[in-house]
N, C-alpha and C. Protein backbone atom coordinates (compact mmCIF):
# COMPACT_ATOMS: atom_id res chain seq x y z
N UNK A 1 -13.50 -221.35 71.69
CA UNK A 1 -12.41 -221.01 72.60
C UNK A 1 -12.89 -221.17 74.04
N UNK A 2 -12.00 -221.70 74.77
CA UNK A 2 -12.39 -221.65 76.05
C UNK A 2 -12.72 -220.44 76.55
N UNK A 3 -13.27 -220.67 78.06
CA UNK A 3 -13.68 -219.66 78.79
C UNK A 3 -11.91 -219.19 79.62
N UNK A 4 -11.80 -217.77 79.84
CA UNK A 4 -10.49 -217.37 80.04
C UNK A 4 -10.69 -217.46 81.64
N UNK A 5 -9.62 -217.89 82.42
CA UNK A 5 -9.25 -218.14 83.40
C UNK A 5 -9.44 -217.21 84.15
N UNK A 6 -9.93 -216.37 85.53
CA UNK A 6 -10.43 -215.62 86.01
C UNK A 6 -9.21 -215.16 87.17
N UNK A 7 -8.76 -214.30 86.90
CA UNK A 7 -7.12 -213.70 87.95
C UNK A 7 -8.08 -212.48 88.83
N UNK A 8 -8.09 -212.56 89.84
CA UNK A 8 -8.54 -211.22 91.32
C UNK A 8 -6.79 -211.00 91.49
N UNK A 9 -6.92 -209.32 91.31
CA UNK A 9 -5.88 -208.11 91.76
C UNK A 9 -6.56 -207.81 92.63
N UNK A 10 -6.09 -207.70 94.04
CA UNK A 10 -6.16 -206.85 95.47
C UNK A 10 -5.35 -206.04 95.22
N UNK A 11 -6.22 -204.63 95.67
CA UNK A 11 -5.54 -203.67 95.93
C UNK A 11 -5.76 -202.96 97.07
N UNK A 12 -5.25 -201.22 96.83
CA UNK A 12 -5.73 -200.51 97.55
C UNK A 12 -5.72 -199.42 96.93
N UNK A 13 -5.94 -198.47 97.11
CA UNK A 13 -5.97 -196.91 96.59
C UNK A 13 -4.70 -196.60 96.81
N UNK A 14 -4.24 -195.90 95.70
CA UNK A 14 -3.27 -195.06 96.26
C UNK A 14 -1.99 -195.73 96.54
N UNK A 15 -1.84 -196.98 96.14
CA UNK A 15 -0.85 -198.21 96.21
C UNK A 15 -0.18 -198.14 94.97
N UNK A 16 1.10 -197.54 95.47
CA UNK A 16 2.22 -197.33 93.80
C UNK A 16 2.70 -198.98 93.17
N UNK A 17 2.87 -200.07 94.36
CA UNK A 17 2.70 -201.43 93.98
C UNK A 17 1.94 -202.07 93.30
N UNK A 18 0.39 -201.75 93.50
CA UNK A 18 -0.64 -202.39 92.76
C UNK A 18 -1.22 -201.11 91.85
N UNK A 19 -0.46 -200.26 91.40
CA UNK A 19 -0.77 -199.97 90.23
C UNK A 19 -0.08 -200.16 89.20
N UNK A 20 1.49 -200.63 90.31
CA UNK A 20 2.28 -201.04 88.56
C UNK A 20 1.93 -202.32 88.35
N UNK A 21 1.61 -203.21 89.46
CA UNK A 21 1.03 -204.59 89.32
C UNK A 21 -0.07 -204.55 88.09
N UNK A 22 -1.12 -203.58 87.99
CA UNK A 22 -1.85 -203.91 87.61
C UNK A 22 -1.47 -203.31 86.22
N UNK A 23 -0.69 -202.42 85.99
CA UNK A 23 -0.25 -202.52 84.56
C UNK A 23 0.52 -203.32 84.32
N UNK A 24 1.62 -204.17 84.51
CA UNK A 24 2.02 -205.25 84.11
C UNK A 24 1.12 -206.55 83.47
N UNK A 25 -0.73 -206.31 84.72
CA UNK A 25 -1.40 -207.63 84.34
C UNK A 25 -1.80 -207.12 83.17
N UNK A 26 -2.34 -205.59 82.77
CA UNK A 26 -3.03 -205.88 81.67
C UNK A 26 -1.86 -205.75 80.43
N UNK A 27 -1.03 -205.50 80.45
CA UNK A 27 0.23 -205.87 79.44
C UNK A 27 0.26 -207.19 78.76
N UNK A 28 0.18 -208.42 79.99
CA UNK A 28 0.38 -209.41 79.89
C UNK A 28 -1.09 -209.65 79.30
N UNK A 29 -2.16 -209.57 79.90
CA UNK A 29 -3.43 -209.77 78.67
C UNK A 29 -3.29 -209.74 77.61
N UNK A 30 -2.16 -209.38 76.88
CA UNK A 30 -1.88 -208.83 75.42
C UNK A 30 -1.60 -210.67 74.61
N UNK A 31 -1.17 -211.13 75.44
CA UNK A 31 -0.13 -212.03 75.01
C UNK A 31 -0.73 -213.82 75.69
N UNK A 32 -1.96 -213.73 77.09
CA UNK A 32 -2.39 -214.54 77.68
C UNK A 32 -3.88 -214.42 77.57
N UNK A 33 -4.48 -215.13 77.44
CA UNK A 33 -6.16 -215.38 77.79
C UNK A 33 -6.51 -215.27 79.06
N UNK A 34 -6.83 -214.29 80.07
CA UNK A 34 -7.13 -214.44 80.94
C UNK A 34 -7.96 -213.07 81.10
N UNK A 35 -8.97 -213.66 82.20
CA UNK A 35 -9.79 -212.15 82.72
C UNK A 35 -9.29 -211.66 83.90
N UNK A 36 -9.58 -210.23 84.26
CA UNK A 36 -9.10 -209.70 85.41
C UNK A 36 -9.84 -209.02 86.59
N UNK A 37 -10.07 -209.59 88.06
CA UNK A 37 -11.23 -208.65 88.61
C UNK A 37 -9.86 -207.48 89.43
N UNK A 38 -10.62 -206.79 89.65
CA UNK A 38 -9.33 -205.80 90.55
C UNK A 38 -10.27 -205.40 91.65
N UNK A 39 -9.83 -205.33 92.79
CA UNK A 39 -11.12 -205.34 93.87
C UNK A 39 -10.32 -204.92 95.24
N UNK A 40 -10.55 -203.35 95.43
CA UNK A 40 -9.95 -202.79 96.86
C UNK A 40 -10.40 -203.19 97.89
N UNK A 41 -9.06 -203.61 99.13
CA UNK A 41 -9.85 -204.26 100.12
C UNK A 41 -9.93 -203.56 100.88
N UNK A 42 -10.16 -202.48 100.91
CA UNK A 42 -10.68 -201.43 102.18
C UNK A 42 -11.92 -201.23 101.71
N UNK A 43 -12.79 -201.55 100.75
CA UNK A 43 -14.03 -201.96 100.41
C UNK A 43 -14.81 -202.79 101.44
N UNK A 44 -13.90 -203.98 101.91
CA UNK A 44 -14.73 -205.14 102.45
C UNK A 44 -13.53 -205.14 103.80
N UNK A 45 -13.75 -205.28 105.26
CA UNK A 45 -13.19 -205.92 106.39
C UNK A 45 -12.70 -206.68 106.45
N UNK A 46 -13.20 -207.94 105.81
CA UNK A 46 -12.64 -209.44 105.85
C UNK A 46 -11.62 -209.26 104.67
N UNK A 47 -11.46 -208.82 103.72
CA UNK A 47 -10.50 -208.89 102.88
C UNK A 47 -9.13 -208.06 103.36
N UNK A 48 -9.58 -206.84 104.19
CA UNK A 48 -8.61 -205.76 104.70
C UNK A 48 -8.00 -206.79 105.41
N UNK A 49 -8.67 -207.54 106.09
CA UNK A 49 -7.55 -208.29 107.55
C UNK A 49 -7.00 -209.37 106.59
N UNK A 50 -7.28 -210.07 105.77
CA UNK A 50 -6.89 -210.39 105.33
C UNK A 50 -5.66 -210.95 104.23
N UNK A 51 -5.66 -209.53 103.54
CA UNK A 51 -4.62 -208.86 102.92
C UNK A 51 -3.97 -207.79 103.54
N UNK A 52 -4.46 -207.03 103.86
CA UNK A 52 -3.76 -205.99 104.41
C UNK A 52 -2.50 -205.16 104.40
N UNK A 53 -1.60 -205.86 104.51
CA UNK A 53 -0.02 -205.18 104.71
C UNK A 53 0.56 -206.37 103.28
N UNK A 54 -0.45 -207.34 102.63
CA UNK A 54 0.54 -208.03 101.48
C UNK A 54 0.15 -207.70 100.09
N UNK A 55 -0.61 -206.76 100.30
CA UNK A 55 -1.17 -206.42 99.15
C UNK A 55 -0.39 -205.86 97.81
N UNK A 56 0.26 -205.65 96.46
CA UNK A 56 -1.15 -205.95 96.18
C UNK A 56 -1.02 -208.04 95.69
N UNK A 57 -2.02 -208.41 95.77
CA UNK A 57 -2.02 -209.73 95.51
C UNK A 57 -3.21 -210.03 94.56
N UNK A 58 -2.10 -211.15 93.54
CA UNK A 58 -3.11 -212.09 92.62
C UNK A 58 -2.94 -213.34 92.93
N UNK A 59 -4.73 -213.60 92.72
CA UNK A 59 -5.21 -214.65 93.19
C UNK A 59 -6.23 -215.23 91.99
N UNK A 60 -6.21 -216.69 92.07
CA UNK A 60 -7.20 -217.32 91.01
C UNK A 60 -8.20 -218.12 92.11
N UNK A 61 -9.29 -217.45 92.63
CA UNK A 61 -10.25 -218.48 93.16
C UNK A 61 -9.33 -218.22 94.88
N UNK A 62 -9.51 -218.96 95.78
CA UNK A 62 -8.37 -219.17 96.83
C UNK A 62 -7.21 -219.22 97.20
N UNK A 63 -6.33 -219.83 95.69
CA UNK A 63 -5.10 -219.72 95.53
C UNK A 63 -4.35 -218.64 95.44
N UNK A 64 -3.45 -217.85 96.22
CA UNK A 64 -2.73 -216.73 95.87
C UNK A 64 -1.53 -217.26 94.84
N UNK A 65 -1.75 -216.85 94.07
CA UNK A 65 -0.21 -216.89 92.77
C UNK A 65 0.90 -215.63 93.06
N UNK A 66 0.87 -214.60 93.58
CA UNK A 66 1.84 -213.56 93.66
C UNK A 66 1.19 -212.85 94.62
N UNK A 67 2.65 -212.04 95.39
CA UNK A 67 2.08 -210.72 95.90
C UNK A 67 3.22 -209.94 96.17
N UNK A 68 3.34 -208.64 96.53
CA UNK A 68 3.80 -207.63 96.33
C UNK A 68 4.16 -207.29 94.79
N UNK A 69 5.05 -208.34 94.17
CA UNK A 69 5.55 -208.04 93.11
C UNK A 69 4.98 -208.79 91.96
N UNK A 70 4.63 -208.73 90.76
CA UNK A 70 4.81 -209.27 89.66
C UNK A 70 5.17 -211.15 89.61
N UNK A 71 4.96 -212.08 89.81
CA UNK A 71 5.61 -213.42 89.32
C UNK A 71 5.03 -213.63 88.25
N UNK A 72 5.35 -213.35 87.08
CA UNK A 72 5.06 -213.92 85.41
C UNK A 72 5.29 -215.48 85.44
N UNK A 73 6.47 -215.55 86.01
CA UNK A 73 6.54 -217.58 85.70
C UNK A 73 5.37 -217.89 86.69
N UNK A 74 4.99 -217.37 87.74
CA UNK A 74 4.16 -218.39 88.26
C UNK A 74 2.32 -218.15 87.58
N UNK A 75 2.24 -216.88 87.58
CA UNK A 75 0.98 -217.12 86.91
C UNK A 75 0.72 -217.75 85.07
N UNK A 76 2.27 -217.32 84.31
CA UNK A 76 1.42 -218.16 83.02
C UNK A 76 2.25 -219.62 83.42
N UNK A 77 2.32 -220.36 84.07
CA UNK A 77 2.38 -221.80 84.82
C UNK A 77 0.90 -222.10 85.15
N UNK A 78 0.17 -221.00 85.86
CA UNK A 78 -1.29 -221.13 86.82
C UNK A 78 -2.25 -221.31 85.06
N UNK A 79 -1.89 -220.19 84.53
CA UNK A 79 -2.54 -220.46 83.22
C UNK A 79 -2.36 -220.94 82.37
N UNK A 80 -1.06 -221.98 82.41
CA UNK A 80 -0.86 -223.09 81.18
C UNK A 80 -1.97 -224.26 81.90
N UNK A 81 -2.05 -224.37 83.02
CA UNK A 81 -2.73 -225.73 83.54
C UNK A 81 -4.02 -225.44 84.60
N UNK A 82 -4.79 -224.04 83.88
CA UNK A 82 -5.98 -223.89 84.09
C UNK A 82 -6.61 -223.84 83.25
């Protein structure tokens, strides 16, 4: 089996968005091959300015696939043709 496609959740603490985000992703693990990092950006500066006010956001590598909300069509699209 291949190696599973690697999805980064930005978050933040305390973010009612990226916690339902992030139960939706691992829901969808049920049903997709993919791994998940989840990684607060008030951890790191460059990620805070970065994200900041769009959080929470998934990303594969550089590419952002979603943010604030949930896009299912666009990430199993990202993971039919990764």
């Amino acid at each position: 089996m291949n190696n599973p496609t690697i999805l980064t959740l930005y978050i933040r603490v305390g973010c009612h968005l990226c916690e339902k985000m992030q139960q939706q992703l691992a829901e969808l693990q049920q049903y997709h091959h993919f791994s998940l990092n989840i990684i607060d950006i008030d951890a790191d500066n460059d990620l805070r300015m970065r994200y900041g006010g769009r959080i929470p956001v998934v990303a594969a590598g550089e590419q952002e696939i979603c943010h604030y909300y949930l896009n299912e069509e666009a990430i199993r699209k990202h993971l039919k043709t990764h």
